[in-house]
Protein backbone atom coordinates (compact mmCIF):
# COMPACT_ATOMS: atom_id res chain seq x y z
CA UNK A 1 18.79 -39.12 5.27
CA UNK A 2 15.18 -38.05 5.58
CA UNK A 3 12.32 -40.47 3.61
CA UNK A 4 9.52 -38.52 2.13
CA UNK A 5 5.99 -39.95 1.05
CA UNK A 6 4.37 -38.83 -1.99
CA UNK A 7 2.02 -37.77 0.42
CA UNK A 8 4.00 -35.45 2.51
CA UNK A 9 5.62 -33.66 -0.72
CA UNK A 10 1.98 -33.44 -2.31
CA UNK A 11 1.36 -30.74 0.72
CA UNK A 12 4.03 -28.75 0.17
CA UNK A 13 3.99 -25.04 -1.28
CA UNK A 14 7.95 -25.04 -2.00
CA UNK A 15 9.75 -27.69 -3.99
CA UNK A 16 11.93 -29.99 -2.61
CA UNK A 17 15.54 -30.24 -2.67
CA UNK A 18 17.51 -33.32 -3.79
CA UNK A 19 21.26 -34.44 -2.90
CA UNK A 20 22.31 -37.68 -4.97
CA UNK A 21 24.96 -39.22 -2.43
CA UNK A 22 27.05 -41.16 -4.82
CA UNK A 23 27.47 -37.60 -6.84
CA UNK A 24 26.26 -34.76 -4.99
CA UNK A 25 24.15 -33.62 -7.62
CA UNK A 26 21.34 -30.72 -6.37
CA UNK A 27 17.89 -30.36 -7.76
CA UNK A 28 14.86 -28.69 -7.19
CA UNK A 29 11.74 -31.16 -7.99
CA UNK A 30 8.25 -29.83 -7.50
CA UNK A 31 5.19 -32.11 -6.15
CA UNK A 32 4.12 -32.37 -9.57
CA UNK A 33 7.58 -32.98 -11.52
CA UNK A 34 7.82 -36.12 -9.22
CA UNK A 35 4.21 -37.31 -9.20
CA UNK A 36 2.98 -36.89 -5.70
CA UNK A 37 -1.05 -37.24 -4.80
CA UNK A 38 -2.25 -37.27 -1.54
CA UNK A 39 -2.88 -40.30 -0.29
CA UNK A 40 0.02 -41.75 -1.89
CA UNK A 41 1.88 -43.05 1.12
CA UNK A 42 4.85 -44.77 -1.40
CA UNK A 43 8.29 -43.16 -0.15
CA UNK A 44 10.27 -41.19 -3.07
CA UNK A 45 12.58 -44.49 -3.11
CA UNK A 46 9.07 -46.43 -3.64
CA UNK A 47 7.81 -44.33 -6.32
CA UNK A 48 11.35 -44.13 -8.63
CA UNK A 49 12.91 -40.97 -8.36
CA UNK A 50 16.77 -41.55 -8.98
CA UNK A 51 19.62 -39.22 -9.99
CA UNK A 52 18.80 -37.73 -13.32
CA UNK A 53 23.00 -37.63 -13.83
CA UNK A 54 24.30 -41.48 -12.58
CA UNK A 55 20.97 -42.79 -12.01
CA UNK A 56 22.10 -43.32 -8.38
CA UNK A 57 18.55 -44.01 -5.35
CA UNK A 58 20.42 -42.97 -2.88
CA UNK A 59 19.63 -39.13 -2.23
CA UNK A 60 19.25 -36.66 1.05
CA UNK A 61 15.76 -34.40 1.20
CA UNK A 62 15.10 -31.36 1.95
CA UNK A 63 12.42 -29.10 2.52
CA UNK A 64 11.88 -25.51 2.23
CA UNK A 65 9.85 -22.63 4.31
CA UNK A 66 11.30 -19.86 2.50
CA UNK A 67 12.35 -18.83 -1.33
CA UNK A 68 15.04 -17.72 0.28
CA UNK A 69 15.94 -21.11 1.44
CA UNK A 70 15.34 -22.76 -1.95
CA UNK A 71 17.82 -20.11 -3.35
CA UNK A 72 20.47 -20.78 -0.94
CA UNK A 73 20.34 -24.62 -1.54
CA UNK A 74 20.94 -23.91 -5.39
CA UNK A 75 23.43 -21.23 -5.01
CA UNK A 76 26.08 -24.03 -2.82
CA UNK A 77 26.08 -26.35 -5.56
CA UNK A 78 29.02 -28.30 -5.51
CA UNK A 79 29.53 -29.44 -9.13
């Protein structure tokens, strides 16, 4: 499982992906949807974000160099 500061998703041009591990829900979440600042070192655990289906912390991250990418993370959605 890969932690994330607010900081790191702040800089990113692509949003990140989500996996919830207690229900495999997938989401996109953009810098801004979840908050981020630079300079905000708090990790996404820190800062609140939680499964917007069973309200589950536990998730996997995952970040995106290509639209392409962020396409193909949506498209194998398991539920």
């Amino acid at each position: 499982m890969r932690t994330m500061t607010l900081h790191e998703v702040a800089s990113l041009t692509l949003p990140i992906g989500i996996v919830c591990v207690g229900c495999l829900r997938r989401v996109l979440r953009t810098a801004e949807q979840i908050g981020a600042a630079e300079g905000d070192h708090r990790t996404l655990e820190q800062a609140g974000v939680r499964c917007g289906r069973c309200r589950a912390q536990r998730f996997d991250v995952f970040c995106f160099d290509t639209e392409r990418s962020v396409r193909a993370f949506m498209k194998s959605e398991p539920s």
